[in-house]
N, C-alpha and C. Protein backbone atom coordinates (compact mmCIF):
# COMPACT_ATOMS: atom_id res chain seq x y z
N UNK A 1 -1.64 4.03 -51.77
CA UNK A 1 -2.03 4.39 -50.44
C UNK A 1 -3.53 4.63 -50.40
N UNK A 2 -4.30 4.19 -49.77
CA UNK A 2 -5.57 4.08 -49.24
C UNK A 2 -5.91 4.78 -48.26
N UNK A 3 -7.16 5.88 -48.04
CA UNK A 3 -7.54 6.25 -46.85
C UNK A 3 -8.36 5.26 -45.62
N UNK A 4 -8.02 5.01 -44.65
CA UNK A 4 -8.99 3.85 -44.02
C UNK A 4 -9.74 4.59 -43.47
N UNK A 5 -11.33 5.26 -43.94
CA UNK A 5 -12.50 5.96 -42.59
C UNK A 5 -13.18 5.32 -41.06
N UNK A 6 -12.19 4.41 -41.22
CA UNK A 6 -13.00 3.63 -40.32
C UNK A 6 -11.46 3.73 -38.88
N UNK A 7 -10.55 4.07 -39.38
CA UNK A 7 -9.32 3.62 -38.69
C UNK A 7 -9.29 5.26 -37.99
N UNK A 8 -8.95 5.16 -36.77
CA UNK A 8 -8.72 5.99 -35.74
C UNK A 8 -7.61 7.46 -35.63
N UNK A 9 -6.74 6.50 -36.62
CA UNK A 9 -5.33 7.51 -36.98
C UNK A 9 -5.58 8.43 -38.37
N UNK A 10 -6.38 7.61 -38.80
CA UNK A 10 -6.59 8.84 -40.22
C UNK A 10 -7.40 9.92 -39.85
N UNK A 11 -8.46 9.95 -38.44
CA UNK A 11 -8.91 10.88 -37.81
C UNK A 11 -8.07 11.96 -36.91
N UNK A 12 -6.98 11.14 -36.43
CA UNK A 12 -5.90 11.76 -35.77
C UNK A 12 -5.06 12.86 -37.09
N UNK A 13 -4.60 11.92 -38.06
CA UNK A 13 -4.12 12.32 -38.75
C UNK A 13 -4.84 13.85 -39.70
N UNK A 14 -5.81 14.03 -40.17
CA UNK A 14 -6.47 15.01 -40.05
C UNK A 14 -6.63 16.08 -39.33
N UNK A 15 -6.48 16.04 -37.94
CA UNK A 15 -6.79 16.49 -36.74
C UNK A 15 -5.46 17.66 -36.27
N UNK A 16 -4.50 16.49 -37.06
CA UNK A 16 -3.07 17.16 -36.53
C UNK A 16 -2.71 18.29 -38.00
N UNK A 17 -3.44 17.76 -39.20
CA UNK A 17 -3.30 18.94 -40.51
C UNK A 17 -4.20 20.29 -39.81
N UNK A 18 -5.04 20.10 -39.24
CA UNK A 18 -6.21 21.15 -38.61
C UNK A 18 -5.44 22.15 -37.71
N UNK A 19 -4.60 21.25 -37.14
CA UNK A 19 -3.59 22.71 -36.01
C UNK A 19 -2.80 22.64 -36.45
N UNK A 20 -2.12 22.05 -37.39
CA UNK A 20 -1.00 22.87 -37.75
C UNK A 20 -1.26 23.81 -38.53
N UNK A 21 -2.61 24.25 -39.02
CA UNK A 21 -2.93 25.47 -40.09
C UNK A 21 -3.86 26.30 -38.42
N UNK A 22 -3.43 25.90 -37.57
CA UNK A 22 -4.50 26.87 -36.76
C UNK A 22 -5.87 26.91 -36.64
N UNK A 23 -6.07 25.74 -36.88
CA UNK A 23 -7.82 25.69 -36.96
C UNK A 23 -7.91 24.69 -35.73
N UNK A 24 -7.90 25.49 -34.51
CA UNK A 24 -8.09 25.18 -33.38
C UNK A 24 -9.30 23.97 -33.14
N UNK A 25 -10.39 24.67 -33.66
CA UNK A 25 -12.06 23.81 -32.89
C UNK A 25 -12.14 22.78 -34.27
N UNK A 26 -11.73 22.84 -35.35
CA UNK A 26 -11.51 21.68 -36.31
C UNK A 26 -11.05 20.23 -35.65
N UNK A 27 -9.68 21.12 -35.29
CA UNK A 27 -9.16 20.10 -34.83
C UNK A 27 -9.14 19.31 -33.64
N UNK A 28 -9.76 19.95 -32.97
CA UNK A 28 -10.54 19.14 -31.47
C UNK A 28 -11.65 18.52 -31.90
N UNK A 29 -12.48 18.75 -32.96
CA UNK A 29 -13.61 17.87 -33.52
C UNK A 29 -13.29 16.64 -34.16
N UNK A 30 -11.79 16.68 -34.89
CA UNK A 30 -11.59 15.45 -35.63
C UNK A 30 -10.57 14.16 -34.14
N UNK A 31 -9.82 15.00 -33.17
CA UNK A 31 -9.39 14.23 -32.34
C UNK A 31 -10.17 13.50 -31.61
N UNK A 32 -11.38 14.39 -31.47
CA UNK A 32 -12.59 13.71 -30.75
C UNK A 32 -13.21 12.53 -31.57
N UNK A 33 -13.36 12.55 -32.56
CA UNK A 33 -13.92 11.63 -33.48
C UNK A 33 -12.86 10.34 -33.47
N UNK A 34 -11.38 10.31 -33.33
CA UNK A 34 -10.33 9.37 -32.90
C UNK A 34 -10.54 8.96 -32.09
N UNK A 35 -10.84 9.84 -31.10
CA UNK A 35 -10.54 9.28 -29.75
C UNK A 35 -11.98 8.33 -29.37
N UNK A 36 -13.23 8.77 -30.44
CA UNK A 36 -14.13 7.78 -30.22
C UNK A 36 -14.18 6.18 -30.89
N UNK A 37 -13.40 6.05 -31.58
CA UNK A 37 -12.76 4.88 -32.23
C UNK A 37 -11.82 4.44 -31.25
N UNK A 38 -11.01 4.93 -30.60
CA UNK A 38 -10.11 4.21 -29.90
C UNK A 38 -9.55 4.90 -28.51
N UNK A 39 -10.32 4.91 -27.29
CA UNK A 39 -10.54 5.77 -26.18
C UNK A 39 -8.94 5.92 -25.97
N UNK A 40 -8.10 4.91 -25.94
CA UNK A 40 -6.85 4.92 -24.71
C UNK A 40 -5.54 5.14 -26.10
N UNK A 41 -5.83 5.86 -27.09
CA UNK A 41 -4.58 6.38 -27.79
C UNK A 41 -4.07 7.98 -27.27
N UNK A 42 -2.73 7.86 -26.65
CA UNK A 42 -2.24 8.70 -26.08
C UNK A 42 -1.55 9.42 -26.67
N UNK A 43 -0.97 9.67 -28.10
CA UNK A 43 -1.37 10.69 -29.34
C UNK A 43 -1.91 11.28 -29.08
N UNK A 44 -3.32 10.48 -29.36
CA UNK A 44 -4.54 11.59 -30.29
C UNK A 44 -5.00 12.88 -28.35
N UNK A 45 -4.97 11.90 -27.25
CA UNK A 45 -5.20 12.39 -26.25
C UNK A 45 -4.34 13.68 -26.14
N UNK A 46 -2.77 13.83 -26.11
CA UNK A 46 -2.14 14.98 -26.61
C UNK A 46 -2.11 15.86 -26.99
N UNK A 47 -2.20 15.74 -28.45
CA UNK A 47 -2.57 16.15 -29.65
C UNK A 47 -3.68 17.42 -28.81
N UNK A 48 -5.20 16.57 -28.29
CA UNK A 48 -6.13 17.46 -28.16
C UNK A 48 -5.50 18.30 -26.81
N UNK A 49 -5.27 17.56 -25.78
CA UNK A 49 -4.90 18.64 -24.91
C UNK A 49 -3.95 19.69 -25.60
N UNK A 50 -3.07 19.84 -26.48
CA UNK A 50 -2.26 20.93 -27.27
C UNK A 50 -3.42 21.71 -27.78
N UNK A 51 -4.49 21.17 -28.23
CA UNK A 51 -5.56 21.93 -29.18
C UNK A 51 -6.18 22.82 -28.39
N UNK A 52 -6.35 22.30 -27.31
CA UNK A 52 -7.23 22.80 -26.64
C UNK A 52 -6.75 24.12 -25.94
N UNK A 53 -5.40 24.01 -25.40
CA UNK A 53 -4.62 24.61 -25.25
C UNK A 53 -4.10 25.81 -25.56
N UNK A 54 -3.91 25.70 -26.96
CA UNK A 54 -3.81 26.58 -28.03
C UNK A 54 -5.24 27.42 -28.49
N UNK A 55 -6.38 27.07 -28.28
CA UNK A 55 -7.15 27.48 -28.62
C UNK A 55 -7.39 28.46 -27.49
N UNK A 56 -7.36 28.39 -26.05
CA UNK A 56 -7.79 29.00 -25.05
C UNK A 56 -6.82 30.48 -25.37
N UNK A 57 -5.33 30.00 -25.37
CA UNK A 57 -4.50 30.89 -25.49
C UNK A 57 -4.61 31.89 -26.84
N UNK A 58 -5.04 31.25 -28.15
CA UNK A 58 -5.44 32.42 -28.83
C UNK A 58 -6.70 33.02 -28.50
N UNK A 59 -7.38 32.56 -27.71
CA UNK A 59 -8.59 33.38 -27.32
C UNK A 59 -8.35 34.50 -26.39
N UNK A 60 -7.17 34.50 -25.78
CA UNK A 60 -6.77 35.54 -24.32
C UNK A 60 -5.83 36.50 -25.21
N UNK A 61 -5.32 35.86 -26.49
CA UNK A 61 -4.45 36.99 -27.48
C UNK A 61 -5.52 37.94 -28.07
N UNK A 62 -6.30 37.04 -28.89
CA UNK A 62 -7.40 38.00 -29.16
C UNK A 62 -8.42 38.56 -28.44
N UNK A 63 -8.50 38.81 -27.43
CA UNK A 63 -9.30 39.42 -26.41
C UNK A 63 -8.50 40.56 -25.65
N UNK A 64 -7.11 40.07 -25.58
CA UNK A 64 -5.98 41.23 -25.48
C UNK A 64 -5.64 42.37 -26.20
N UNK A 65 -6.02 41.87 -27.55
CA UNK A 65 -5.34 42.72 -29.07
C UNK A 65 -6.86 43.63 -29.22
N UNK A 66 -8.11 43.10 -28.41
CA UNK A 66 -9.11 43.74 -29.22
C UNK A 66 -8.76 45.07 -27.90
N UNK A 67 -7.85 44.94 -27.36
CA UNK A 67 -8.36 46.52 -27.03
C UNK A 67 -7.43 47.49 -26.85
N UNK A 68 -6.32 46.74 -27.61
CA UNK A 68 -5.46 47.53 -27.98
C UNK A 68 -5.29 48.08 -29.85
N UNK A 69 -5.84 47.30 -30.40
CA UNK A 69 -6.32 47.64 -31.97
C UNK A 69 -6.50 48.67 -32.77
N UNK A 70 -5.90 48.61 -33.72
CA UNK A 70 -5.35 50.28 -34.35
C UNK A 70 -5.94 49.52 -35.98
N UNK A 71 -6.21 50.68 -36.79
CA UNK A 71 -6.01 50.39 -38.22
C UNK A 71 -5.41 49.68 -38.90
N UNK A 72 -3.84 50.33 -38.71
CA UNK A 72 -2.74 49.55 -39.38
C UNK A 72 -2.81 47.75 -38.86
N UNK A 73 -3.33 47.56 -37.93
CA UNK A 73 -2.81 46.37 -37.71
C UNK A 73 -3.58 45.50 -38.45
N UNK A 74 -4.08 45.58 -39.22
CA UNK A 74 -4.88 44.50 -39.92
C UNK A 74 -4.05 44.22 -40.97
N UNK A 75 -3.61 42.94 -41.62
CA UNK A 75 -3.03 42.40 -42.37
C UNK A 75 -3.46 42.15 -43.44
N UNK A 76 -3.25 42.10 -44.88
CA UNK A 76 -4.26 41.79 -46.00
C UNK A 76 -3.30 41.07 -46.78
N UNK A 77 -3.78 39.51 -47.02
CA UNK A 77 -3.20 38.90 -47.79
C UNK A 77 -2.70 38.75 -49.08
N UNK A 78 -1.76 38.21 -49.39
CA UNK A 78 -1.01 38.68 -50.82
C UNK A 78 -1.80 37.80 -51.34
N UNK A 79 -1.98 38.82 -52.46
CA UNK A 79 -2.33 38.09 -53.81
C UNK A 79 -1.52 37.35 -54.43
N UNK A 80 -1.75 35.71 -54.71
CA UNK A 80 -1.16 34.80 -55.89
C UNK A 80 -0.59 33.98 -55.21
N UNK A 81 -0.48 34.25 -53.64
CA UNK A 81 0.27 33.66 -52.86
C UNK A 81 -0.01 31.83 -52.79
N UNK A 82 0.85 31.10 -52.03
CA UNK A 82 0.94 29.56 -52.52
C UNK A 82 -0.54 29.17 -51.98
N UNK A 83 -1.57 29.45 -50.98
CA UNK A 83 -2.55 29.10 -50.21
C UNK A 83 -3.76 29.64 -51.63
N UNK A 84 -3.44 30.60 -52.17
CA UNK A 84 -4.53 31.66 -53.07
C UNK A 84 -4.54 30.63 -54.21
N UNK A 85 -3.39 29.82 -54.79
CA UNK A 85 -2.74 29.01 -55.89
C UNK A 85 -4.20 28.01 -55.40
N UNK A 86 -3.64 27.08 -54.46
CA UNK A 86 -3.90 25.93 -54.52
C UNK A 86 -5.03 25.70 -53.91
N UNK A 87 -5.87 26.51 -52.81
CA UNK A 87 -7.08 26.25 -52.23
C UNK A 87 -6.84 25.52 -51.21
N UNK A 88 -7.08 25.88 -50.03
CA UNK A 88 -7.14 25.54 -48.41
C UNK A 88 -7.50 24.50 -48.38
N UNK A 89 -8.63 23.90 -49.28
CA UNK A 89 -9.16 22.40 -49.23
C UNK A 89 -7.91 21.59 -49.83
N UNK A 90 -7.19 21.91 -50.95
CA UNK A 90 -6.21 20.74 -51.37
C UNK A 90 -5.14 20.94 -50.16
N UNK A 91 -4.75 22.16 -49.50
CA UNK A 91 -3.92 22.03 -49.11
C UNK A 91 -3.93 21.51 -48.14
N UNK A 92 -4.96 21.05 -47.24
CA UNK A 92 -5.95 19.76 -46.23
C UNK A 92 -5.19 18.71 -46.00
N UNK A 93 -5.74 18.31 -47.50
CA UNK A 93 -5.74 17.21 -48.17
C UNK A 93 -4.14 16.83 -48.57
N UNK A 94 -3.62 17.75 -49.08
CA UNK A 94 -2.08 17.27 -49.05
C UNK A 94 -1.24 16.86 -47.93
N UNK A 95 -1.46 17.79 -47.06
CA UNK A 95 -1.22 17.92 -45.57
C UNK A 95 -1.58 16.65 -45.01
N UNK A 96 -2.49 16.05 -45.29
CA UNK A 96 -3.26 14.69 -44.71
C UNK A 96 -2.62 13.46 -45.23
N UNK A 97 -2.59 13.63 -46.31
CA UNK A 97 -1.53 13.01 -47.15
C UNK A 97 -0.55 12.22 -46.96
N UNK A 98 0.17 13.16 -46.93
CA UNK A 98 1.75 13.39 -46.12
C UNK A 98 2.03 12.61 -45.11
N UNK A 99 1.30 12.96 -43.93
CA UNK A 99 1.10 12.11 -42.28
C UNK A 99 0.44 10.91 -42.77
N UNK A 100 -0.27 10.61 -43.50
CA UNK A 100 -0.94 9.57 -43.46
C UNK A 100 0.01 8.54 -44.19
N UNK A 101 0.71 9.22 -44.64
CA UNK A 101 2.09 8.08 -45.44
C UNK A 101 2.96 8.09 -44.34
N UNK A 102 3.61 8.72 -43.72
CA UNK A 102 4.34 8.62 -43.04
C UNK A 102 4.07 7.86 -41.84
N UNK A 103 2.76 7.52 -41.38
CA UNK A 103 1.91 6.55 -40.54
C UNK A 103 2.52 5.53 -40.64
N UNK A 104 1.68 5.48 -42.43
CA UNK A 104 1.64 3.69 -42.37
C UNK A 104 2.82 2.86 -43.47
């Protein structure tokens, strides 16, 4: 399997690893970069309206939570855990992977 940089869906495909880990403005940067390769794919068009979407709405959560915010609520990640193992970048990349086989 081959990455194609030039092909529209491996930008999509990226785009869609980006929100599914919650990285909202990632992933409106890489749909955008699709959608400039290939204006009328109605995917990648989707895709961003969900992003975009999602991004507004965690912005009205967190703007909600900041003023209701206590101590306890802060969360601190486990140590050793599968993300701590393998590094956010492979796990990208696996993630990208994955869709990108299942593409083509």
């Amino acid at each position: 399997m081959r990455l194609r940089p030039l092909c529209h869906s491996t930008y999509s495909a990226i785009g869609y690893c980006e929100l599914l880990m919650s990285h909202h403005t990632e992933a409106i940067n890489w749909f955008h970069m699709s959608l400039s390769r290939k204006r009328d794919d109605t995917i990648t068009t989707s895709l961003l309206n969900h992003a975009m979407d999602a991004m507004i709405q965690q912005s009205k959560d967190e703007n909600a939570k900041e003023e209701t915010i206590a101590p306890t609520d802060f969360i601190i990640p486990e140590e050793g855990g599968f993300l701590d193992l393998l590094g956010v970048h492979t796990v990208r990349f696996i993630c990208a992977l994955r869709i990108l086989h299942s593409v083509f």
